[in-house]
C-alpha atoms as a PDB file:
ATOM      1  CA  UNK A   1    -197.373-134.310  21.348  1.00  0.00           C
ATOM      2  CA  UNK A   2    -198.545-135.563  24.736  1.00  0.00           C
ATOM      3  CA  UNK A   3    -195.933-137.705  26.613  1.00  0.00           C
ATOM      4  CA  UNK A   4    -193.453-137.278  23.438  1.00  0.00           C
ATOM      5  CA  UNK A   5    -189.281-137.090  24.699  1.00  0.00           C
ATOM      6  CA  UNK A   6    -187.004-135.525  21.992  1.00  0.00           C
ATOM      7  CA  UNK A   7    -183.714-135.762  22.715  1.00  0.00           C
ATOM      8  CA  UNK A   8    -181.137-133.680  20.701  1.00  0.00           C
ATOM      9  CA  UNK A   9    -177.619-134.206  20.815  1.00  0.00           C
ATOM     10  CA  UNK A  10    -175.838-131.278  19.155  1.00  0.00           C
ATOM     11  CA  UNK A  11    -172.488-133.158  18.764  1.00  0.00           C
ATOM     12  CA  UNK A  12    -174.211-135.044  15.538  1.00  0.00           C
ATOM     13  CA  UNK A  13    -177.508-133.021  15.050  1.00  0.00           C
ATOM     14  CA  UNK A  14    -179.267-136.048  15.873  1.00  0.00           C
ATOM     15  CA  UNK A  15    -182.912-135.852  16.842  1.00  0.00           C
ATOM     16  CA  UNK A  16    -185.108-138.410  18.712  1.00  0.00           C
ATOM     17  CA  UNK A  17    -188.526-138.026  18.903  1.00  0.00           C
ATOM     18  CA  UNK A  18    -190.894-141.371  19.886  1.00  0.00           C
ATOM     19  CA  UNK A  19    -188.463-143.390  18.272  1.00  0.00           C
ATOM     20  CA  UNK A  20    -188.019-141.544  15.186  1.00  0.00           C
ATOM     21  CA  UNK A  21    -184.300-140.367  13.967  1.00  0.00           C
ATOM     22  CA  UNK A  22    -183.813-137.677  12.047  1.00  0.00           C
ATOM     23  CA  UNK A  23    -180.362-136.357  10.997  1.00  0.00           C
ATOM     24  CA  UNK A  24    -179.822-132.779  10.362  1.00  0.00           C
ATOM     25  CA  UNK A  25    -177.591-132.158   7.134  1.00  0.00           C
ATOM     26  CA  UNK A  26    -173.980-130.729   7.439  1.00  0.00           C
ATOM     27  CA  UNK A  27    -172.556-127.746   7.245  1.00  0.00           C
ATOM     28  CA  UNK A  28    -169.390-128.438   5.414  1.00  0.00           C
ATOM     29  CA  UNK A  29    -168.670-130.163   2.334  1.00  0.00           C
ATOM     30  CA  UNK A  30    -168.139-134.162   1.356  1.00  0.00           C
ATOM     31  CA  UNK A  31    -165.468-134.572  -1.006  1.00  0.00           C
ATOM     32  CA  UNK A  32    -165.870-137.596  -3.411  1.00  0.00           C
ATOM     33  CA  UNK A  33    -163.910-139.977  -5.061  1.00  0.00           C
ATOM     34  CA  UNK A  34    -164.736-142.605  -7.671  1.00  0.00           C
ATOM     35  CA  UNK A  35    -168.144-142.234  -9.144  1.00  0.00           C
ATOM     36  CA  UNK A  36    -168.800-145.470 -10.411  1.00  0.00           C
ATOM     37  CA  UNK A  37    -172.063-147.196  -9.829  1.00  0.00           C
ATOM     38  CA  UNK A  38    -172.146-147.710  -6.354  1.00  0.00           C
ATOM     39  CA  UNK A  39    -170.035-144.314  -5.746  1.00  0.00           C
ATOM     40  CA  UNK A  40    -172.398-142.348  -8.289  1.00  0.00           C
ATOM     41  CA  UNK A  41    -175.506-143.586  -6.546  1.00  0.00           C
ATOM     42  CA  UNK A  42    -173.855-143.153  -2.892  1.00  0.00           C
ATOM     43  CA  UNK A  43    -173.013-139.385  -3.395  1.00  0.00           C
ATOM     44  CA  UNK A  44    -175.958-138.678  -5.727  1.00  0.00           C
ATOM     45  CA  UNK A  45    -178.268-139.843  -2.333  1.00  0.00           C
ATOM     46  CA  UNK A  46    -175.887-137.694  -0.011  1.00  0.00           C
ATOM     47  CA  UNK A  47    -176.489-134.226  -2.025  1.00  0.00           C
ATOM     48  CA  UNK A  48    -179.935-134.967  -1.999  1.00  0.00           C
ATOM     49  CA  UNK A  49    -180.271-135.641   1.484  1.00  0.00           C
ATOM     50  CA  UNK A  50    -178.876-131.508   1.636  1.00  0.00           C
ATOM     51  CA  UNK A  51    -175.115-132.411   1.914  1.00  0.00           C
ATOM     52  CA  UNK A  52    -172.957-130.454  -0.475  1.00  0.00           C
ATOM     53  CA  UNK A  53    -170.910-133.158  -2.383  1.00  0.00           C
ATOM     54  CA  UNK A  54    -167.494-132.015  -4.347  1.00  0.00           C
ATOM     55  CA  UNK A  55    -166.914-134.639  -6.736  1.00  0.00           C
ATOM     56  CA  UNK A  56    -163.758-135.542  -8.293  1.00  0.00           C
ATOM     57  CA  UNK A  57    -164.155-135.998 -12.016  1.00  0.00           C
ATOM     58  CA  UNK A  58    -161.417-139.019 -12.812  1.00  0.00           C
ATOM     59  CA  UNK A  59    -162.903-139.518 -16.438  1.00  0.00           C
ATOM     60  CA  UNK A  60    -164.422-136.193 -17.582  1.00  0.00           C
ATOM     61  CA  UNK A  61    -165.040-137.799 -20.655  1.00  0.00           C
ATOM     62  CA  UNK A  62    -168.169-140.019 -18.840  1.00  0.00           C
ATOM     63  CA  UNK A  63    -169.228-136.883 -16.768  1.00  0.00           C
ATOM     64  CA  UNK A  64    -172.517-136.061 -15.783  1.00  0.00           C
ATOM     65  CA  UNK A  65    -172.404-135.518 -12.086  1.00  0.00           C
ATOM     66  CA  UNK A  66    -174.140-131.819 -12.481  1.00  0.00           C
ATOM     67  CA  UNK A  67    -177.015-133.961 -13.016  1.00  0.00           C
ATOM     68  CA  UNK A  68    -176.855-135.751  -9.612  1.00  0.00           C
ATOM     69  CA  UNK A  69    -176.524-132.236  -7.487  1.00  0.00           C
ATOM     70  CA  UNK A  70    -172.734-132.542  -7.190  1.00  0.00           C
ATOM     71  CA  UNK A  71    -170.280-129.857  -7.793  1.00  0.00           C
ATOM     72  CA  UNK A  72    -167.817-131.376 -10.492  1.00  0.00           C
ATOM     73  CA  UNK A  73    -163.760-130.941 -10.361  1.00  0.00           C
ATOM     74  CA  UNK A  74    -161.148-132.265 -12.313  1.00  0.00           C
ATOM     75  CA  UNK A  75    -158.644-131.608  -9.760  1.00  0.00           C
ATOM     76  CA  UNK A  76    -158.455-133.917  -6.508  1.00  0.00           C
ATOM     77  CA  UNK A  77    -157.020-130.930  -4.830  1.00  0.00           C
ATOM     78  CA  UNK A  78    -159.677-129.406  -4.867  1.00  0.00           C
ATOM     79  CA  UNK A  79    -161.521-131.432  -2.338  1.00  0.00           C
ATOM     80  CA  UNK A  80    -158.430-130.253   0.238  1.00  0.00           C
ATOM     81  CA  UNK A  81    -161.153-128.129   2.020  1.00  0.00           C
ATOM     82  CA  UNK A  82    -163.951-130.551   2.792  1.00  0.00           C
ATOM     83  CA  UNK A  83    -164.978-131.797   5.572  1.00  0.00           C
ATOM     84  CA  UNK A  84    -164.060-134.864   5.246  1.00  0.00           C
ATOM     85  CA  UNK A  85    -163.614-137.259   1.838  1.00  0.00           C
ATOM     86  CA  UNK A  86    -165.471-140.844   0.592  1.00  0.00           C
ATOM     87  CA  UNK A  87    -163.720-142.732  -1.473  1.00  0.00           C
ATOM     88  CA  UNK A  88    -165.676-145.487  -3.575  1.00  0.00           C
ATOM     89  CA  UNK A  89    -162.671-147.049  -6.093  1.00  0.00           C
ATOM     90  CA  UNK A  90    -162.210-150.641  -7.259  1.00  0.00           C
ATOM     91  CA  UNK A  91    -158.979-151.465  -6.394  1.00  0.00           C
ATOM     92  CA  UNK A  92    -155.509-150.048  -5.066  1.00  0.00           C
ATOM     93  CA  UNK A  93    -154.205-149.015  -8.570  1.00  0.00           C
ATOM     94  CA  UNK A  94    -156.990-146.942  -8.568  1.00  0.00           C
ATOM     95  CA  UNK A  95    -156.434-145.006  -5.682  1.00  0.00           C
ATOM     96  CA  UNK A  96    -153.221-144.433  -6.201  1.00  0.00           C
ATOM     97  CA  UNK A  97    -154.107-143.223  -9.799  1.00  0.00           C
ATOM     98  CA  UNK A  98    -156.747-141.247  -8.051  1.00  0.00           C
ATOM     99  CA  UNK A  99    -154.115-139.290  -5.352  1.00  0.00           C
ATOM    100  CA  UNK A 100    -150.975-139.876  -7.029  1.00  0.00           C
ATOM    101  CA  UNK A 101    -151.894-139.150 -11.159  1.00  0.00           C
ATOM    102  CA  UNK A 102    -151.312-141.082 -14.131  1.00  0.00           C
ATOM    103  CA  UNK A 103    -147.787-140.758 -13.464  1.00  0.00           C
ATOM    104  CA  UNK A 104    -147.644-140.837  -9.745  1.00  0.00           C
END
């Protein structure tokens, strides 16, 4: 385009272009935590925006995050690689429940 500027700044991958962001996906994983309605809906839009999303199954009784493009575990270790971790619970008894166990 005539008289177009992009600007790129690597740091966050983010593009402008006339006015126009656009965010380049990462490279690493999201962990998740607490897949409730808001949380379910939250990581269900980050996978399909091309971020990989490990989600941590609290109930696998009520799972069906396959569905949504996530990658389901039942352990919370298991998110101990990603990039970084979102956590979406209702209360404090249920994040400690979530990093400490049943028992914790």
């Amino acid at each position: 385009m005539e008289g177009s500027v992009l600007a790129i700044d690597n740091d966050v991958g983010l593009a402008i272009d006339g006015g126009h962001c656009q965010r380049r996906p990462l490279d690493g994983n999201i962990g998740f935590v607490g897949l409730g309605r808001m949380g379910s809906a939250m990581a269900a839009n980050l996978a399909a925006g091309g971020c990989g999303v490990i989600a941590y199954i609290r109930h696998p009784d009520r799972a069906a995050e396959g569905a949504l493009g996530l990658e389901p575990k039942l352990s919370i270790a298991d998110l101990s690689d990603c990039d970084f971790v979102i956590s979406m619970l209702s209360d404090d008894a249920a994040v400690r429940e979530a990093v400490f166990g049943k028992t914790g």
